[in-house]
N, C-alpha and C. Protein backbone atom coordinates (compact mmCIF):
# COMPACT_ATOMS: atom_id res chain seq x y z
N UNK A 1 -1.02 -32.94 -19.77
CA UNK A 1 0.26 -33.13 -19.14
C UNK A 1 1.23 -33.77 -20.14
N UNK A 2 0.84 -34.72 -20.77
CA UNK A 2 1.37 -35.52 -21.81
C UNK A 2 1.78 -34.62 -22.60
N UNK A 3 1.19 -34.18 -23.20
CA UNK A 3 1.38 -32.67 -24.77
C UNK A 3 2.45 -31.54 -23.90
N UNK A 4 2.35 -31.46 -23.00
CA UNK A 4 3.82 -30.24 -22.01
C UNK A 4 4.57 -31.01 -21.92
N UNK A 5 4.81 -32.36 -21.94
CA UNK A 5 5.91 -33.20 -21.63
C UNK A 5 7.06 -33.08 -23.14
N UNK A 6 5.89 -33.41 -24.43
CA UNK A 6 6.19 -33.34 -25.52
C UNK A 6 6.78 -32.49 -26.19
N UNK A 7 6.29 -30.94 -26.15
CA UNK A 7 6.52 -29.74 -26.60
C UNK A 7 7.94 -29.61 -25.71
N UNK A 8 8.12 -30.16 -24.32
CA UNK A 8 9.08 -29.58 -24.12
C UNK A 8 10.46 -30.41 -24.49
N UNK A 9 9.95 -31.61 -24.88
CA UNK A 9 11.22 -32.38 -25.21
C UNK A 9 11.55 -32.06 -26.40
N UNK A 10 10.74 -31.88 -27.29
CA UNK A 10 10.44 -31.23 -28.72
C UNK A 10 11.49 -29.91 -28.94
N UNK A 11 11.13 -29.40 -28.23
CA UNK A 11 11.88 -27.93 -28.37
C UNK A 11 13.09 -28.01 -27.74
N UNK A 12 13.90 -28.82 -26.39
CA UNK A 12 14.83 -28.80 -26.52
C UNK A 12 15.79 -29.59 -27.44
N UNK A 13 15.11 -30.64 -27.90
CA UNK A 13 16.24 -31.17 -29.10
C UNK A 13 16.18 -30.20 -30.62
N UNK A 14 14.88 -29.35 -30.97
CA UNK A 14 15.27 -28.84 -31.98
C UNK A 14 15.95 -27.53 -31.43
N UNK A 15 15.75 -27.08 -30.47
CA UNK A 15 16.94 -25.99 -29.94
C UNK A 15 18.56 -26.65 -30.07
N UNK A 16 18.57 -27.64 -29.83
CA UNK A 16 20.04 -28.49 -29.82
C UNK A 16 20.72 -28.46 -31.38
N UNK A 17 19.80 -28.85 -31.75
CA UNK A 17 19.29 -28.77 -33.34
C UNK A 17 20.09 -27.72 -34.15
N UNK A 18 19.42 -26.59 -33.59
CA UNK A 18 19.60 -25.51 -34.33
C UNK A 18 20.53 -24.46 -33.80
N UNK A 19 21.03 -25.11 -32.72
CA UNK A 19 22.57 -24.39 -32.01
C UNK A 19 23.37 -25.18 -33.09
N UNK A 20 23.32 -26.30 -33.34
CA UNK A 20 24.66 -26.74 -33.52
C UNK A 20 24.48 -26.75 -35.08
N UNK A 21 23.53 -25.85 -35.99
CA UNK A 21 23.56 -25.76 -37.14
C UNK A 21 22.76 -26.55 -38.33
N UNK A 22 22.39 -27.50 -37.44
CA UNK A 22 20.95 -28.53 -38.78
C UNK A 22 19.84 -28.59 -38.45
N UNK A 23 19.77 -27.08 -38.21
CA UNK A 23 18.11 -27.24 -38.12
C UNK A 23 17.91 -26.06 -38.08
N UNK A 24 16.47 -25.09 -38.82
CA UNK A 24 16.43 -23.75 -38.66
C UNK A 24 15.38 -23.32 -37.28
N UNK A 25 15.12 -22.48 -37.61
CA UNK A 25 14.31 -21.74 -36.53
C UNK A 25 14.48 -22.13 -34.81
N UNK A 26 15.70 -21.65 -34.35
CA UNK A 26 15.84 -21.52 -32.83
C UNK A 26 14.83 -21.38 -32.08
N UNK A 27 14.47 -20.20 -32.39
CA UNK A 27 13.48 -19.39 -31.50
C UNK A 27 12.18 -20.01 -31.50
N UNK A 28 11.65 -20.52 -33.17
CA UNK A 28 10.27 -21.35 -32.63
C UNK A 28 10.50 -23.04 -31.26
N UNK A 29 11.92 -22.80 -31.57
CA UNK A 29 12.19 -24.11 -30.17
C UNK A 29 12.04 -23.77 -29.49
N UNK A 30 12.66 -22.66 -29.00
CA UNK A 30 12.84 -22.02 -27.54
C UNK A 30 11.36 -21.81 -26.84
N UNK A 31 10.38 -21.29 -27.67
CA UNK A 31 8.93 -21.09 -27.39
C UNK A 31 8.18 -22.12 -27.48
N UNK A 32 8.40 -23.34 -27.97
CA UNK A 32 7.83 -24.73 -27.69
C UNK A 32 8.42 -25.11 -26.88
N UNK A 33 9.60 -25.01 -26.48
CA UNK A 33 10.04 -25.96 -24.96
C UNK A 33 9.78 -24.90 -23.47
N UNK A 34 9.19 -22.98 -23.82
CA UNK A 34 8.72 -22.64 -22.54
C UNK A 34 7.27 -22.49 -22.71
N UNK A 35 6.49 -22.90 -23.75
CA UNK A 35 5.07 -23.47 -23.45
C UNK A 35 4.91 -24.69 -23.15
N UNK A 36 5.67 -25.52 -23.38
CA UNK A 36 5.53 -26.44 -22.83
C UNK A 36 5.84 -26.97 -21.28
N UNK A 37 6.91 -26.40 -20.79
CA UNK A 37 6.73 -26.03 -19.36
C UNK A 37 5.81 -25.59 -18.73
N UNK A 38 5.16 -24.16 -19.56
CA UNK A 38 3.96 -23.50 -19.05
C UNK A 38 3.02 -24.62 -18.81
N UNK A 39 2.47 -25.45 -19.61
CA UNK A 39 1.55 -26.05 -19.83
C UNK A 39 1.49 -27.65 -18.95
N UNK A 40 2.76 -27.56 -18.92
CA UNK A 40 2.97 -28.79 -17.78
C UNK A 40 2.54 -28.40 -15.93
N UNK A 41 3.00 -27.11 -16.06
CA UNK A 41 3.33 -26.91 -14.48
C UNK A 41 1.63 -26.33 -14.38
N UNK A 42 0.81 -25.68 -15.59
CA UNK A 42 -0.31 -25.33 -15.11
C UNK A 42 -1.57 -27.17 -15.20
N UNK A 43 -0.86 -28.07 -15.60
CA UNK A 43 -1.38 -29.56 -15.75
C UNK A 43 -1.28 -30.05 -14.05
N UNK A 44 -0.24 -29.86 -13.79
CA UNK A 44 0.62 -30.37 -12.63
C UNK A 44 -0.89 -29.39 -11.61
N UNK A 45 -0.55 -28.31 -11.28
CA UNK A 45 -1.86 -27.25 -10.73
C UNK A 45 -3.04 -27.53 -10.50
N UNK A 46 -3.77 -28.02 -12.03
CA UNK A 46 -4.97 -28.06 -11.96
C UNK A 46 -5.34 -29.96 -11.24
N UNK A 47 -4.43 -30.69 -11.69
CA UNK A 47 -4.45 -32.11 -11.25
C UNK A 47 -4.67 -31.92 -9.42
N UNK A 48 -3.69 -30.95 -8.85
CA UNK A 48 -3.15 -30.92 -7.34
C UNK A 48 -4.35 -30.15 -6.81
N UNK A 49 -5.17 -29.19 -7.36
CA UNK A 49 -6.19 -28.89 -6.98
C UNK A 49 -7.50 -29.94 -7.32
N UNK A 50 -7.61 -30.11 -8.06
CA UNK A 50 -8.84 -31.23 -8.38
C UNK A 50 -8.85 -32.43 -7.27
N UNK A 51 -7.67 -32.82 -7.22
CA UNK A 51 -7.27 -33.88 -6.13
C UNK A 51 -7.76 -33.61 -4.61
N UNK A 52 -7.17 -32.28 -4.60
CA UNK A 52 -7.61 -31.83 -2.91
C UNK A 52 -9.00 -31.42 -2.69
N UNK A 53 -9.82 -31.10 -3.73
CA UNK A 53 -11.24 -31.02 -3.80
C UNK A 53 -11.66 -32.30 -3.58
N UNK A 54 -11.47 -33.64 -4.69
CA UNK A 54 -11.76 -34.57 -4.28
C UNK A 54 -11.60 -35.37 -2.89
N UNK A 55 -11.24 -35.17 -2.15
CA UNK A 55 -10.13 -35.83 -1.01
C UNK A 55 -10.75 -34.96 0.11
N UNK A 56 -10.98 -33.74 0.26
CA UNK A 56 -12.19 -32.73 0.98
C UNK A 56 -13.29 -33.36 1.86
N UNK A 57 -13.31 -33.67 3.08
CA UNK A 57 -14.55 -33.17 3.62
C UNK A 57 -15.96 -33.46 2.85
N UNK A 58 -15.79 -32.23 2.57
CA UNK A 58 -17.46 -31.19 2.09
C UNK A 58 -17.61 -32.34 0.87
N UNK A 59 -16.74 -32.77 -0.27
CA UNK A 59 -17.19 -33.21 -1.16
C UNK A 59 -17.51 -34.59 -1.05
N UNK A 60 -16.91 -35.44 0.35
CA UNK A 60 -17.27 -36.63 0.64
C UNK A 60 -18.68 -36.11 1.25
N UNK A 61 -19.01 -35.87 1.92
CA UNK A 61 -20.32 -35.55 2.67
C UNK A 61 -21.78 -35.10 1.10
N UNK A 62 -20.76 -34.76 0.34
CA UNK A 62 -21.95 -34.31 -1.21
C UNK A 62 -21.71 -35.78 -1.48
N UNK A 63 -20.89 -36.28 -1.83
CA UNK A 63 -20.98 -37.57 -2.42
C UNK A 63 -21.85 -38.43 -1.70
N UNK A 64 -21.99 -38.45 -0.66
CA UNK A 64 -22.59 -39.54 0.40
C UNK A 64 -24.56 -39.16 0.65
N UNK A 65 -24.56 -37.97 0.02
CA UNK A 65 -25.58 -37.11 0.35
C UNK A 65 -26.21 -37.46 -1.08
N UNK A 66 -25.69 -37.47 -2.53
CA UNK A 66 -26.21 -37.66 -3.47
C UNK A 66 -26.35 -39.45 -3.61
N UNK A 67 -25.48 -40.37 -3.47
CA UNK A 67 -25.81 -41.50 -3.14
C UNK A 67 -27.08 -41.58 -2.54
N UNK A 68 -27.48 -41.40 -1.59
CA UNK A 68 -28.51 -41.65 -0.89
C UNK A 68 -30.36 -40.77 -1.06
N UNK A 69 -30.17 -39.73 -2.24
CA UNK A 69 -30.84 -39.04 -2.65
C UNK A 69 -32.03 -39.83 -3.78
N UNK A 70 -33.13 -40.11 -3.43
CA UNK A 70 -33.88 -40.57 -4.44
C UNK A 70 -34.50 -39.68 -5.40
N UNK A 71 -35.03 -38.39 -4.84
CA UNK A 71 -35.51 -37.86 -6.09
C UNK A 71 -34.36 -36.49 -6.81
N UNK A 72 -34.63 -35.87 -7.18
CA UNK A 72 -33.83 -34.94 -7.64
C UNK A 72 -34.03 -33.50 -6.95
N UNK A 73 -35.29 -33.55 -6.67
CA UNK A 73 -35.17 -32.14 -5.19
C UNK A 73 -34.38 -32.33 -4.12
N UNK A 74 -34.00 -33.97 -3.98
CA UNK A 74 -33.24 -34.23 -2.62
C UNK A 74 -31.48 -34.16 -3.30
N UNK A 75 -31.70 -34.66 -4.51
CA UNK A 75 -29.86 -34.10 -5.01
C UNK A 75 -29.64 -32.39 -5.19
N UNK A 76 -30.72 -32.01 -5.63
CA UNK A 76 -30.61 -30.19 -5.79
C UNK A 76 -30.08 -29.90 -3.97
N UNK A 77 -31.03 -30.37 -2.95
CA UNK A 77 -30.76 -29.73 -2.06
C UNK A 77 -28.96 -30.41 -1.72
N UNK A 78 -28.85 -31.27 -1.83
CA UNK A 78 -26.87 -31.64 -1.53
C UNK A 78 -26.37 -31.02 -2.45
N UNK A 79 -26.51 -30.49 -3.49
CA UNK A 79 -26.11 -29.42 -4.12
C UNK A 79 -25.99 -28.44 -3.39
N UNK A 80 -27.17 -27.59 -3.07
CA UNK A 80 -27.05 -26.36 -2.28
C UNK A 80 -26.26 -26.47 -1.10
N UNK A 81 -26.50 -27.42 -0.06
CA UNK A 81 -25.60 -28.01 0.76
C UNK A 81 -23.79 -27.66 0.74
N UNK A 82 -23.82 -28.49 -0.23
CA UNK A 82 -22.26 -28.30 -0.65
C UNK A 82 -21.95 -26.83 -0.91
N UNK A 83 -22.41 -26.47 -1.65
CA UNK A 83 -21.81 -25.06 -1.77
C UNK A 83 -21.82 -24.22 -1.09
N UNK A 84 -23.18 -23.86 -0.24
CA UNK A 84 -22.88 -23.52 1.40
C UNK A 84 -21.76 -23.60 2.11
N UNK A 85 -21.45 -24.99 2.11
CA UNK A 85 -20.08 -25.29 2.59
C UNK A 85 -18.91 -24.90 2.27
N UNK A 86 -18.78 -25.26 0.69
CA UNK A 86 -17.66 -24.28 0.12
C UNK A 86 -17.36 -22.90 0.30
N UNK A 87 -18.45 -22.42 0.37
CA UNK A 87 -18.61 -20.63 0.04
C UNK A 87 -18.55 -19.94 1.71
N UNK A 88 -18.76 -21.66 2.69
CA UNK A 88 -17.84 -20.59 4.09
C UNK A 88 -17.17 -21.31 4.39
């Protein structure tokens, strides 16, 4: 998120830059300040989904299920569990 924040501030001052004549290459601005958008809004995405997974139901009930799991056949099965869940 940080690095899309950058690229895009980046590219609009050397776009500013290079409108107003002291600075070359426009166009590599223009394409650092819309990857860097890209890269923000797909940051922004993956954060807002990760979040709502975490925050879920199903994944509190895995969390609460692996807490309480002593051996590792009993975490495999809250594994399977969960994804059951997910997958209907």
């Amino acid at each position: 998120m940080v690095l899309g924040i950058l690229a895009l501030i980046f590219g609009i001052i050397g776009a500013r830059r290079a409108r107003g004549g002291r600075a070359p290459h426009r166009k590599m601005s223009i394409v650092a300040a819309v990857l860097g958008t890209l890269g923000l809004i797909a940051s922004v995405v993956i954060i807002a989904i990760g979040a709502s997974i975490l925050n879920s139901d199903e994944f509190k009930d895995f969390d609460d299920c692996v807490q309480h799991a002593d051996t590792q056949s009993e975490r495999d099965a809250c594994a399977n569990d969960f994804e059951e869940d997910i997958n209907n």
